[in-house]
Protein backbone atom coordinates (compact mmCIF):
# COMPACT_ATOMS: atom_id res chain seq x y z
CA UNK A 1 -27.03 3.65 6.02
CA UNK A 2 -26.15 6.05 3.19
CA UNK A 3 -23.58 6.37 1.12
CA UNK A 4 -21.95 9.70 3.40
CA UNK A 5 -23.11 8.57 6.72
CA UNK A 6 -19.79 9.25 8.97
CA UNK A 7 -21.26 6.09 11.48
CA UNK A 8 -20.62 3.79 8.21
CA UNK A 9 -17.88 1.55 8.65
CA UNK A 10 -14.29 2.21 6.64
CA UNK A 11 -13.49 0.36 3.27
CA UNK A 12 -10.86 -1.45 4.41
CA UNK A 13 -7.37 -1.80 2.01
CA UNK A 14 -3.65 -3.20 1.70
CA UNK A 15 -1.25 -0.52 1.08
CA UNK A 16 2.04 -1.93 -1.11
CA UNK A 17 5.48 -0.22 -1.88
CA UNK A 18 8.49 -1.10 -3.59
CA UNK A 19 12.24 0.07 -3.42
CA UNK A 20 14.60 -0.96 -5.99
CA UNK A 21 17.48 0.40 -4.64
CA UNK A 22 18.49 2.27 -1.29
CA UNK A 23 19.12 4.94 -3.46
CA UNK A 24 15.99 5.79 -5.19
CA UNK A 25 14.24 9.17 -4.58
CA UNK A 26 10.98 8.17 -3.13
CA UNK A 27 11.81 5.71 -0.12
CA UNK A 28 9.42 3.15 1.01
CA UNK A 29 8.33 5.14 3.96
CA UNK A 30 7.86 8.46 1.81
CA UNK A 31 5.57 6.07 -0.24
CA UNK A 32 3.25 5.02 2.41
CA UNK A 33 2.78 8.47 3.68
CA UNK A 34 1.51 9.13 0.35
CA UNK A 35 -0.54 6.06 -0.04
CA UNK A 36 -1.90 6.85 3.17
CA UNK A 37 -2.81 10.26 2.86
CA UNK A 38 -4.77 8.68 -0.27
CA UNK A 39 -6.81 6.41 1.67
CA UNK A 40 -7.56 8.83 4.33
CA UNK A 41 -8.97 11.30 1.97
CA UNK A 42 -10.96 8.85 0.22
CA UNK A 43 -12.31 7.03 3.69
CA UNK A 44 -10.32 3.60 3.08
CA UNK A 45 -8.30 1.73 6.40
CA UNK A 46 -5.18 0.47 5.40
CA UNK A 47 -5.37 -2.98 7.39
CA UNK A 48 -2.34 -4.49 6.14
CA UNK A 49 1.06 -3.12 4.26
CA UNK A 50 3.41 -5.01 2.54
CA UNK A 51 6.94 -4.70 1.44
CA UNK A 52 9.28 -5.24 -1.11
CA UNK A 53 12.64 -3.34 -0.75
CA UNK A 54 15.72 -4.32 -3.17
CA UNK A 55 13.51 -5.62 -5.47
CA UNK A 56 13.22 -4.96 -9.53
CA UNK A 57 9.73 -3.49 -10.65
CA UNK A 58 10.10 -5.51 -14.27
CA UNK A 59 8.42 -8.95 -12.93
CA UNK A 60 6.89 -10.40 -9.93
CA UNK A 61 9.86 -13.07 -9.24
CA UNK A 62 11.41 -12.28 -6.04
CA UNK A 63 9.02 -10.08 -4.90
CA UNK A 64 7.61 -11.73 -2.24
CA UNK A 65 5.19 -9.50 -0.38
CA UNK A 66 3.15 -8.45 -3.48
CA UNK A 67 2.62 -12.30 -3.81
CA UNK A 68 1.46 -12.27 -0.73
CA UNK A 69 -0.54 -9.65 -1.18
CA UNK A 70 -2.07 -10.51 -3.99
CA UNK A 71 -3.33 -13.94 -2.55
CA UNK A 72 -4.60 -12.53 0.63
């Protein structure tokens, strides 16, 4: 199959967000809308999504779900 056949199966992907605070502008679920408006426009299946809320963006410690993520 070529490249822009439509029968050619999806690239499939993990969508992640992060909230640091219950008051930050863009909420976790604003976040995946975005991430999966990305995917759809590029032909990518979001399989899996993972999770951090309350959690600092300076180091991986605590942030469970992008671990888990990242050794998926």
């Amino acid at each position: 199959m070529s490249k822009g056949d439509p029968a050619r199966s999806p690239n499939l992907a993990a969508a992640y967000v992060r909230m640091s605070t219950e008051h930050q502008q863009y909420s976790t679920s604003n976040q995946m809308d975005v991430i999966r408006e990305y995917a759809k426009q590029r032909g990518l299946e979001i399989i899996t999504e993972y999770s951090d809320e309350g959690k600092s963006g300076l180091n991986i410690q605590g942030r469970d779900s992008l671990g888990r993520m990242i050794h998926a």
